[in-house]
Protein backbone atom coordinates (compact mmCIF):
# COMPACT_ATOMS: atom_id res chain seq x y z
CA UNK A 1 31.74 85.80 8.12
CA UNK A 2 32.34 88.79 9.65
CA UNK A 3 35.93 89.25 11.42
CA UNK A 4 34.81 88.85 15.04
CA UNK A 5 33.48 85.54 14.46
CA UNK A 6 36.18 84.50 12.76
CA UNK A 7 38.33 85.38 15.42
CA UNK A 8 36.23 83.39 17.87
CA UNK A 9 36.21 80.28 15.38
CA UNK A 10 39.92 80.65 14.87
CA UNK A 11 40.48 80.59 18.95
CA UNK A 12 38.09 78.01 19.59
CA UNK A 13 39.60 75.61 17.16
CA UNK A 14 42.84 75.87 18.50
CA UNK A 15 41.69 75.63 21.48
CA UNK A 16 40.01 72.26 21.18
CA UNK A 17 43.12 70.89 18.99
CA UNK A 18 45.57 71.90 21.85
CA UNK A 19 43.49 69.38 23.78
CA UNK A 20 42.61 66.91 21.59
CA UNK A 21 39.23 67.32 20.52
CA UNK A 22 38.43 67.96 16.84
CA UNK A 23 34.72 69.39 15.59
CA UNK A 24 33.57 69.29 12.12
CA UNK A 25 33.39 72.69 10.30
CA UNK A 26 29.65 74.34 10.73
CA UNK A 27 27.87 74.35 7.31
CA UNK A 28 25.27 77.04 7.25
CA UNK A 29 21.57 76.02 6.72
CA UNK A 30 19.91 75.62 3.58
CA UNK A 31 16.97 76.00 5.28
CA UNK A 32 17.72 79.68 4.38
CA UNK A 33 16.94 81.07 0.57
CA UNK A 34 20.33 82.20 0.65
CA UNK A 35 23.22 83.00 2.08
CA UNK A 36 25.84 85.53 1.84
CA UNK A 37 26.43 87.04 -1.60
CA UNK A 38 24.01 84.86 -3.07
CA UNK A 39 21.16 86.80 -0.86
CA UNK A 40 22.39 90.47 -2.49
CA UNK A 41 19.45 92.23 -3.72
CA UNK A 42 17.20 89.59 -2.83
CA UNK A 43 14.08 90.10 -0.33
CA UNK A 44 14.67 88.83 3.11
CA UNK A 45 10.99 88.18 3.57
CA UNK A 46 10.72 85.58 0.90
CA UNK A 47 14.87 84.31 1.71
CA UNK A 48 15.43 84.82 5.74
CA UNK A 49 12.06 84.98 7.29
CA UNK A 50 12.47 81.36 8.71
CA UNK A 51 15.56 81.97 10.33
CA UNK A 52 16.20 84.36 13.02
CA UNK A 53 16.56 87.67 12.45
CA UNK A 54 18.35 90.16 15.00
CA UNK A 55 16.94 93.97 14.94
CA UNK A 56 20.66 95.63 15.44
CA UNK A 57 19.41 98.84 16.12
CA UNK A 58 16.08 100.57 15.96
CA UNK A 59 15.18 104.18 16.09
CA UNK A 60 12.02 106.09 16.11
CA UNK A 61 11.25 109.76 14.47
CA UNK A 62 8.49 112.05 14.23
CA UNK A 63 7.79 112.75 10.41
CA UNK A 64 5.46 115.83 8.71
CA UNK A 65 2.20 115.98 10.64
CA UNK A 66 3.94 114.77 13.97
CA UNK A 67 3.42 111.37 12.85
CA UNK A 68 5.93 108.42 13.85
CA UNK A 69 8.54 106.41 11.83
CA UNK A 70 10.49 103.57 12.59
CA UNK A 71 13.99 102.97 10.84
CA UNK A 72 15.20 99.08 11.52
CA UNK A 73 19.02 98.18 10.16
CA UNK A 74 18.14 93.96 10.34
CA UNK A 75 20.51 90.78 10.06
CA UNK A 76 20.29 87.28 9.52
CA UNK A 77 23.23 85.02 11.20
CA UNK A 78 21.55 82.32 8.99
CA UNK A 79 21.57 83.89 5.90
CA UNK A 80 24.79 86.27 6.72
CA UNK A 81 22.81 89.43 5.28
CA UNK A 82 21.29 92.98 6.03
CA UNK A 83 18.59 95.29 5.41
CA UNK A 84 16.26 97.82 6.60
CA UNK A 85 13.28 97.73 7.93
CA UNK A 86 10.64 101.17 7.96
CA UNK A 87 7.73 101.11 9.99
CA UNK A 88 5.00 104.08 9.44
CA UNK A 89 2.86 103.74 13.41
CA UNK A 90 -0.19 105.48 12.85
CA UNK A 91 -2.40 107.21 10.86
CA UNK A 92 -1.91 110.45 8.78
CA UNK A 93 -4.29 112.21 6.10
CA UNK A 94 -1.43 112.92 3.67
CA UNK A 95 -1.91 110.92 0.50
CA UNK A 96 1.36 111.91 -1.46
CA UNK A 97 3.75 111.30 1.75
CA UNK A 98 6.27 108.66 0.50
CA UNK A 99 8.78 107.25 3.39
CA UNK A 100 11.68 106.01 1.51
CA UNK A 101 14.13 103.78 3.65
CA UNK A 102 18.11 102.73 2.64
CA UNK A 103 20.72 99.95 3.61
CA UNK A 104 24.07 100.98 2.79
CA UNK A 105 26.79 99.14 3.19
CA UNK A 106 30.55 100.36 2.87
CA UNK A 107 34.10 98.91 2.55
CA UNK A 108 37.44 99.92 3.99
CA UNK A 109 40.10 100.89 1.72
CA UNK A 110 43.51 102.93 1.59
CA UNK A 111 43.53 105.95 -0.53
CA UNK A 112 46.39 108.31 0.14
CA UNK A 113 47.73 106.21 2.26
CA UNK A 114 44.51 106.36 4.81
CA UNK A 115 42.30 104.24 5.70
CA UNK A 116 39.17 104.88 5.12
CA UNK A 117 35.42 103.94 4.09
CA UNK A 118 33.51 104.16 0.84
CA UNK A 119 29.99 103.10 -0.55
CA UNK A 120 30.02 99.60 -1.95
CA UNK A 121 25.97 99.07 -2.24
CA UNK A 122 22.77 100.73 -1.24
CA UNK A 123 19.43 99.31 -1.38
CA UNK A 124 16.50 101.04 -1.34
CA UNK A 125 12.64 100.66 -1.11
CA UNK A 126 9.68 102.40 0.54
CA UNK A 127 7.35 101.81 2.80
CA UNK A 128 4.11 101.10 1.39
CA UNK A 129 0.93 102.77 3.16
CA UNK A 130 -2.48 100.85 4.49
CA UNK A 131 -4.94 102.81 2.53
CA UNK A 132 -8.35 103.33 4.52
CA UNK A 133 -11.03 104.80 3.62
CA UNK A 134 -12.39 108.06 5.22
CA UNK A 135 -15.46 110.21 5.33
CA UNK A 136 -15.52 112.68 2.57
CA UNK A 137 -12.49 112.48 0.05
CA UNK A 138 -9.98 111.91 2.49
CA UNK A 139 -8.41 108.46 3.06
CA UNK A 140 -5.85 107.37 6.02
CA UNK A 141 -2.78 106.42 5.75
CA UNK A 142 -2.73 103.55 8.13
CA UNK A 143 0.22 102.54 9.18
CA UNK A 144 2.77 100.20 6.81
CA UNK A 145 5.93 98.22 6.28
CA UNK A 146 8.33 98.61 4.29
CA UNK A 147 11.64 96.75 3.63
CA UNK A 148 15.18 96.81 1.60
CA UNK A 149 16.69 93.89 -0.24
CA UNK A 150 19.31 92.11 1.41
CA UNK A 151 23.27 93.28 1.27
CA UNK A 152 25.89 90.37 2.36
CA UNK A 153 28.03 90.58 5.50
CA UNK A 154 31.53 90.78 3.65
CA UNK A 155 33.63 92.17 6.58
CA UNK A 156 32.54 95.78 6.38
CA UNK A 157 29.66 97.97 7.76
CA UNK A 158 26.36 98.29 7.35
CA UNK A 159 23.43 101.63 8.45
CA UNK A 160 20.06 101.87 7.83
CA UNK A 161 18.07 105.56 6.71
CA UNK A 162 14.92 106.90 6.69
CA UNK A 163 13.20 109.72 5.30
CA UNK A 164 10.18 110.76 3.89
CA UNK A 165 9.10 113.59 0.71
CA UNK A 166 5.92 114.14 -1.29
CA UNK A 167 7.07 112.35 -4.25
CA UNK A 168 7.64 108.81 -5.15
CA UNK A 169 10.60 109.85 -6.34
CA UNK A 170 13.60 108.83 -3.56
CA UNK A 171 15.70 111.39 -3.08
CA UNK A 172 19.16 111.48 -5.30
CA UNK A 173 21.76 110.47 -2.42
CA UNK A 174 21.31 109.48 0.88
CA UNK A 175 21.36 111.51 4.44
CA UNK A 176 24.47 110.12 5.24
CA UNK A 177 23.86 111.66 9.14
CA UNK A 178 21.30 112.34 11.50
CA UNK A 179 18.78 111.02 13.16
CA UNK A 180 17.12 109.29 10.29
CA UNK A 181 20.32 107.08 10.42
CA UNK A 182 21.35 104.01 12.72
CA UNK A 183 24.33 103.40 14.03
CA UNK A 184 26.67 101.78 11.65
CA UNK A 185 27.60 97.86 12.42
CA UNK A 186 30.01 95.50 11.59
């Protein structure tokens, strides 16, 4: 539970006690796959696609060829998880483009006597290309979706990347800025 809702639960409960009225402590649903550390690494299509899912931020960039590229950072109050979505929007002849896509998720800590953040967990995946085929030898890259596994909300902050090569490989660390980034989100 992150610390803002705890707040609010905190305040609300004392609110309602100062007056006299007790409520019983919200369970979360097991209608859910998982929830909270138990969803880490997991996929939220198969563990949070029944529950609802917030889009936290969403931005769009132009890739090789002009083409577009969605980056998603995604989270589930029901499951108390993250991840990124990628979304390739159209249609490019490039066979070997891969677009790779990251969650990371970092904690606060004090080191020499600062405050400050580190990486705790990425995830990564790609997003996997609609193959069509097309006159001649070329075929189309149509569109595709792509997702990460799932990092828990643990009181710290969460981004999403993008960014795409001509290898399968993913590249060895992360852009950690730029426009292939969101946001990051508590």
């Amino acid at each position: 539970m992150s610390r803002i809702r705890r707040r609010l639960v905190v305040a609300v409960s004392a609110t309602l006690l100062g007056i006299g009225i007790t409520v019983p402590y919200a369970t979360p649903s097991y209608a859910a796959g998982c929830y909270g550390t138990g969803c880490t690494g997991k996929d939220p299509q198969a563990n949070c696609s029944e529950s609802p899912i917030t889009t936290l931020e969403s931005r769009t960039l132009r890739g090789v060829g002009g083409s577009p590229y969605s980056i998603q950072l995604r989270y589930s109050p029901t499951c108390l998880a993250f991840w990124a979505r990628g979304i390739r929007e159209d249609c490019a002849i490039l066979e070997t483009l891969w677009v790779h896509i990251a969650e990371e998720q970092q904690k606060s800590i004090i080191l020499d006597g600062e405050r400050t953040w580190v990486t705790s967990r990425v995830q990564r995946s790609q997003v996997h290309p609609v193959l069509q085929p097309r006159r001649g030898s070329l075929r189309c890259l149509d569109g595709g979706t792509g997702w990460t596994p799932m990092n828990p909300d643990e009181n710290d902050r969460h981004r999403a990347c993008i960014w795409w090569t001509l290898s399968d490989e993913p590249p060895p660390a992360l852009p950690f800025d730029g426009p292939g980034c969101t946001n990051w989100y508590y």
